[in-house]
C-alpha atoms as a PDB file:
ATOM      1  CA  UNK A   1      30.317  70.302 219.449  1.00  0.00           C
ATOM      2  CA  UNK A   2      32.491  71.842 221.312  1.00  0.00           C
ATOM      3  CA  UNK A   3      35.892  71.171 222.643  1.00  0.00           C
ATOM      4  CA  UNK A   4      37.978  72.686 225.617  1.00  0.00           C
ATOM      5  CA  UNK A   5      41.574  71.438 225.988  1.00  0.00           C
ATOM      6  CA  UNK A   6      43.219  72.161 229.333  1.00  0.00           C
ATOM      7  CA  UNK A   7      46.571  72.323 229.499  1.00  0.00           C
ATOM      8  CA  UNK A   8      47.820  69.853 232.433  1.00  0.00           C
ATOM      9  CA  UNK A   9      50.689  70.564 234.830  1.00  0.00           C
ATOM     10  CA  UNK A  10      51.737  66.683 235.064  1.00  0.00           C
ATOM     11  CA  UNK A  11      51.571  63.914 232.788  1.00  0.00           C
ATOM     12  CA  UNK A  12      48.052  64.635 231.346  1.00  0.00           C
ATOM     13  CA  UNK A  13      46.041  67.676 229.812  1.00  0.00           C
ATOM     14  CA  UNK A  14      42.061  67.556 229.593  1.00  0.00           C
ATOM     15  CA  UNK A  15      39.688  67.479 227.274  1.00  0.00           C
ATOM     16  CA  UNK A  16      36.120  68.294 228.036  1.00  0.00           C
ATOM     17  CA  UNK A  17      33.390  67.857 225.314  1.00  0.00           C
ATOM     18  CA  UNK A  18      29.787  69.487 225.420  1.00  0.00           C
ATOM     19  CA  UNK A  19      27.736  67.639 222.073  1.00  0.00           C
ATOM     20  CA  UNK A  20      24.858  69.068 221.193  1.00  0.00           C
ATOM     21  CA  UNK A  21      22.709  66.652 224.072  1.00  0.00           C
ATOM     22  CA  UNK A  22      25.164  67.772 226.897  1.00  0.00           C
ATOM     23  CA  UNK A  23      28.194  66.938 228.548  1.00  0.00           C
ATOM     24  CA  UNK A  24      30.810  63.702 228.028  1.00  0.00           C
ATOM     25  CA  UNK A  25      33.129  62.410 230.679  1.00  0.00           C
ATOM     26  CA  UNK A  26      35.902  64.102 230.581  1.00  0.00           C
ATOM     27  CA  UNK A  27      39.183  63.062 228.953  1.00  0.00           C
ATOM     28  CA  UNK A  28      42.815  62.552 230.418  1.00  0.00           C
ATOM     29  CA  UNK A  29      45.051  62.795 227.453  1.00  0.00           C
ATOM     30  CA  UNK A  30      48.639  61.914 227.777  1.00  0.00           C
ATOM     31  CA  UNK A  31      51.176  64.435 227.184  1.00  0.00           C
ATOM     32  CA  UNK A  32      53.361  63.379 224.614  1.00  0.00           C
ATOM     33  CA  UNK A  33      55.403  66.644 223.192  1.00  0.00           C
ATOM     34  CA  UNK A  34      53.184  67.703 220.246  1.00  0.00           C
ATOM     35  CA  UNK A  35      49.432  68.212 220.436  1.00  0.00           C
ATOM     36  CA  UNK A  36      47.378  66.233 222.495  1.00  0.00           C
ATOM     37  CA  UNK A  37      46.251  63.122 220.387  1.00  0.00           C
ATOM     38  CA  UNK A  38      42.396  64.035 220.629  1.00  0.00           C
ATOM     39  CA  UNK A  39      42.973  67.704 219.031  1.00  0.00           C
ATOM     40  CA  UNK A  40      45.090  65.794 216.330  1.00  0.00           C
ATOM     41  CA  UNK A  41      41.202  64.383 215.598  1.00  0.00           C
ATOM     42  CA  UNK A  42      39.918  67.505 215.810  1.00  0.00           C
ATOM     43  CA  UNK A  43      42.393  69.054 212.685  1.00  0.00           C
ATOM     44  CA  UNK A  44      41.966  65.751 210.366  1.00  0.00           C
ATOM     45  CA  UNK A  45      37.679  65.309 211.468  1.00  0.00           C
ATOM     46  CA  UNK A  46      37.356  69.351 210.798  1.00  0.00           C
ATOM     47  CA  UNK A  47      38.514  68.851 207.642  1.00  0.00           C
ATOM     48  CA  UNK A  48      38.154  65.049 205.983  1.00  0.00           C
ATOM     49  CA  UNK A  49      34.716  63.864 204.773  1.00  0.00           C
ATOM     50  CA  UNK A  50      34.756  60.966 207.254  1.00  0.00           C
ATOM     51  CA  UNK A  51      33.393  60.562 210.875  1.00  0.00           C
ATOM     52  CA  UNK A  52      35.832  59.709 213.517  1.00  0.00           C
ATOM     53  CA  UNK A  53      36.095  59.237 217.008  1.00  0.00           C
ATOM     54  CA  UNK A  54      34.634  63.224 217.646  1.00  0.00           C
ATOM     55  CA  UNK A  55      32.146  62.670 215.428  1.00  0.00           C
ATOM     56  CA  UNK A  56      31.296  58.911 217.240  1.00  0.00           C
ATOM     57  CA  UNK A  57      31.148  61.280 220.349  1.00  0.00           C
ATOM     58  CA  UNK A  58      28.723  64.311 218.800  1.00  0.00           C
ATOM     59  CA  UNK A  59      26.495  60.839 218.038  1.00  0.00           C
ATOM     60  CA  UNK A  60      26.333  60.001 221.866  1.00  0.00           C
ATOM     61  CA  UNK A  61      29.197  58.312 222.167  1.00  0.00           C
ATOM     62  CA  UNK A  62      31.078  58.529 225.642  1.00  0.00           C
ATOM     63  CA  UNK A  63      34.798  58.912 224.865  1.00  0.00           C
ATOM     64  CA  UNK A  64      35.485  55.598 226.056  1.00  0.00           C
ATOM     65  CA  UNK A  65      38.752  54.250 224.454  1.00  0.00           C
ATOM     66  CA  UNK A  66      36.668  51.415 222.622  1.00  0.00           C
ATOM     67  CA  UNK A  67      34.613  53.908 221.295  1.00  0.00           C
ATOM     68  CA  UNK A  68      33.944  53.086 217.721  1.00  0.00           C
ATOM     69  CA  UNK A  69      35.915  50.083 217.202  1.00  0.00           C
ATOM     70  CA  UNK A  70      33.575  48.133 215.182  1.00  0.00           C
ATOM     71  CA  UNK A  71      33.367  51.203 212.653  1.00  0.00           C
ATOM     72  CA  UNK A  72      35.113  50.683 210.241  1.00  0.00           C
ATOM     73  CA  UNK A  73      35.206  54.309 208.874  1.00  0.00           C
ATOM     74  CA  UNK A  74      36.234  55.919 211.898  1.00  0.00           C
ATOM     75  CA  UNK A  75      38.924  53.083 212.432  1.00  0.00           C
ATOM     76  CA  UNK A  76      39.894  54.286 208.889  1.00  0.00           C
ATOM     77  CA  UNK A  77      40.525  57.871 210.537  1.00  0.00           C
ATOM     78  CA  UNK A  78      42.042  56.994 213.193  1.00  0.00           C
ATOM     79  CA  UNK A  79      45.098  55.506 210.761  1.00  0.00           C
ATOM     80  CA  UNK A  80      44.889  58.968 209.450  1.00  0.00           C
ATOM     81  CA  UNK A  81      45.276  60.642 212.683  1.00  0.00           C
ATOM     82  CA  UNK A  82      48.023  58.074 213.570  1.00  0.00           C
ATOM     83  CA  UNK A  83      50.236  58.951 210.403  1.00  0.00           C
ATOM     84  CA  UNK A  84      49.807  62.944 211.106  1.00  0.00           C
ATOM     85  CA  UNK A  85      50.412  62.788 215.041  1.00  0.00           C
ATOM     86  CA  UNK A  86      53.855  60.425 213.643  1.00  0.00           C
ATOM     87  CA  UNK A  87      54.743  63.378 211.410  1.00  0.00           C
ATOM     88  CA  UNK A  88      54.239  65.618 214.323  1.00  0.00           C
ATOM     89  CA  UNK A  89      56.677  63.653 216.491  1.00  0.00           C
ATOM     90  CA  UNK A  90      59.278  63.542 213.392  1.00  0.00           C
ATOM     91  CA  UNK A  91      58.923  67.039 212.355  1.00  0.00           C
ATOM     92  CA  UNK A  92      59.179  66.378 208.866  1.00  0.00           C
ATOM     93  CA  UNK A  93      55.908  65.830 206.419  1.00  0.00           C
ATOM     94  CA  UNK A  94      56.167  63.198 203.986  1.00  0.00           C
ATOM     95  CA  UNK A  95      56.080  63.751 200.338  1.00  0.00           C
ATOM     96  CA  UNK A  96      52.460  63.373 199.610  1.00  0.00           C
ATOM     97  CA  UNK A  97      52.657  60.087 197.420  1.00  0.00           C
ATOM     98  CA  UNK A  98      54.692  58.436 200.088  1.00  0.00           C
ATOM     99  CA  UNK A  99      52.254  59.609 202.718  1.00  0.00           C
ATOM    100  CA  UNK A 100      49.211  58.174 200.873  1.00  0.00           C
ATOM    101  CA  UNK A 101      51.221  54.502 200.296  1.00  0.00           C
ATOM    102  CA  UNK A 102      52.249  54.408 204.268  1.00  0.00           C
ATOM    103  CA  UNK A 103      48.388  55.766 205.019  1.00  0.00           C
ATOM    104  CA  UNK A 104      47.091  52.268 202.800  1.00  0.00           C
ATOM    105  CA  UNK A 105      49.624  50.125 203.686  1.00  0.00           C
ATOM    106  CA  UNK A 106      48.411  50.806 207.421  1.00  0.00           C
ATOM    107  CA  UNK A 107      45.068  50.836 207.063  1.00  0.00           C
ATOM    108  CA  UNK A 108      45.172  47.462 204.767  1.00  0.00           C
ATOM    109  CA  UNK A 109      47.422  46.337 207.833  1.00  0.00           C
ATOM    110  CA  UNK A 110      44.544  46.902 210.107  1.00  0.00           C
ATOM    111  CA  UNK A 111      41.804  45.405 207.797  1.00  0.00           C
ATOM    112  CA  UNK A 112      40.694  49.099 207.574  1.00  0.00           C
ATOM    113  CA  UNK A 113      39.433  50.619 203.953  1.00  0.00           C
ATOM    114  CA  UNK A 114      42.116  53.342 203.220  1.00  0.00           C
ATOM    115  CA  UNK A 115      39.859  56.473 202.836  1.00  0.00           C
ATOM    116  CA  UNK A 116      40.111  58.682 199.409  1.00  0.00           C
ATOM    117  CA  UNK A 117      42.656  61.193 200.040  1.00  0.00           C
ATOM    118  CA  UNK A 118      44.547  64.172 197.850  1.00  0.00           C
ATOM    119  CA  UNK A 119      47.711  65.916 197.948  1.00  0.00           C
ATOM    120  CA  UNK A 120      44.852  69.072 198.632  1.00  0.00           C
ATOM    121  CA  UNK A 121      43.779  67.046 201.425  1.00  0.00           C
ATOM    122  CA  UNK A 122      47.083  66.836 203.003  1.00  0.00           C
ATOM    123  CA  UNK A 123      47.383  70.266 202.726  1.00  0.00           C
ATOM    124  CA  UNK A 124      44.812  71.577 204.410  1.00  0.00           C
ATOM    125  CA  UNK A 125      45.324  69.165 207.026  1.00  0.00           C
ATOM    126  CA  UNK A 126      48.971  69.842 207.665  1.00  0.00           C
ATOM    127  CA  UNK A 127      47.924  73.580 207.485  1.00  0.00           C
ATOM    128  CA  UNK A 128      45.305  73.509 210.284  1.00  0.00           C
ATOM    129  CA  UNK A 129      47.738  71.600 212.294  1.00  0.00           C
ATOM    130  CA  UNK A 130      50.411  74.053 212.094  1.00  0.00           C
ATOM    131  CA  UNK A 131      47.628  76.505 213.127  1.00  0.00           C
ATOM    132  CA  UNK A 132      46.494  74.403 215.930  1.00  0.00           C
ATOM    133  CA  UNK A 133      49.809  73.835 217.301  1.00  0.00           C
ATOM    134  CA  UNK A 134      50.510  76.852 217.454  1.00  0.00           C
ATOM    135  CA  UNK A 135      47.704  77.962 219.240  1.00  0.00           C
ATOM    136  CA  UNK A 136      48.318  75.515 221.537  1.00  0.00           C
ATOM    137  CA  UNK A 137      52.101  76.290 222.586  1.00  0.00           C
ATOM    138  CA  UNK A 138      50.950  79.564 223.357  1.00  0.00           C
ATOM    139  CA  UNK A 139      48.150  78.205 225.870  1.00  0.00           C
ATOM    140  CA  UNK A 140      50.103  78.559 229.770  1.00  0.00           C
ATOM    141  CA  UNK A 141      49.770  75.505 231.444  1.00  0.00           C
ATOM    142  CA  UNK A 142      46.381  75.461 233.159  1.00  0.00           C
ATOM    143  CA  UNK A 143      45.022  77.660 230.259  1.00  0.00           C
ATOM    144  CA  UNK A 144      42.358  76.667 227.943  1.00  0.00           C
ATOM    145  CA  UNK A 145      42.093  76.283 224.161  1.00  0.00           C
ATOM    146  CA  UNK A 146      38.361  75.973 222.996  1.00  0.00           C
ATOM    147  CA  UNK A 147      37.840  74.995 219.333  1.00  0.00           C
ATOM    148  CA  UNK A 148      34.442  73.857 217.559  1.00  0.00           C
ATOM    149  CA  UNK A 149      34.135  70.159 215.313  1.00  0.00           C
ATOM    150  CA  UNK A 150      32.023  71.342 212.216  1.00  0.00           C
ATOM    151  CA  UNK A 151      28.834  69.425 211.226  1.00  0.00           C
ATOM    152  CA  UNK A 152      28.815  65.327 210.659  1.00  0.00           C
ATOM    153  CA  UNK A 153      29.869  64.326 207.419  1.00  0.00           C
ATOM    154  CA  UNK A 154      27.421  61.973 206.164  1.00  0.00           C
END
């Protein structure tokens, strides 16, 4: 699937998504001084063994906020996304054992199954969001930043 983030002069950038059957809607995401919220998705789905909201959308969904809500795995996910879009705001990563207790507590909050994560995990998800957002304060506003979401984990 694949992903092209425009970077927005006002309030909003865009996301437009082509799955492997075509075209979704695009996406208004809100500006909100890190990454926009939907590429945060794309750096925990590229990596974790779970299906989220991008992967919801690859399966014909249409990118509508309530997309998903009755899965409980990608409800699961997006707790994940939530606690690395809060360390984006803050700056400041979490030691992994106190990452991993707010993650459950969260989820368990929710009535959402914490999913299995690692320190190694973490990692490589903090890594490829460094990358990403990176990438992305380099993109001019009106610019585009295309990136790819990997197969469906099963």
């Amino acid at each position: 699937m694949k992903l092209t983030f425009t970077k927005g002069t006002g309030k909003f950038d865009r996301l437009d998504i082509v799955a492997a059957d075509g075209p979704r809607p695009p996406i208004d995401c809100p500006k909100q001084g890190i990454i926009p919220h939907d590429m945060v998705h794309w750096a925990v789905e590229s990596i974790a063994e779970a299906a989220g909201f991008l992967h919801l959308i690859a399966d014909g969904g249409d990118g509508g906020f309530r997309t998903g809500i009755e899965d409980r795995t990608a409800q699961s996910v997006e707790r994940l996304v939530e606690m690395f879009q809060g360390e984006g705001w803050s700056q400041t990563a979490l030691p992994d054992d106190e990452f991993i207790a707010l993650y459950a507590v969260t989820c368990e909050d929710r009535g959402d199954t914490p999913l299995p994560i690692t320190g190694a995990l973490l990692t490589a998800i903090r890594a490829r969001m460094a990358e990403v957002s990176a990438q992305w304060a380099a993109v001019p506003v009106g610019g585009k930043m295309v990136l790819e979401l990997p197969g469906h984990p099963q």
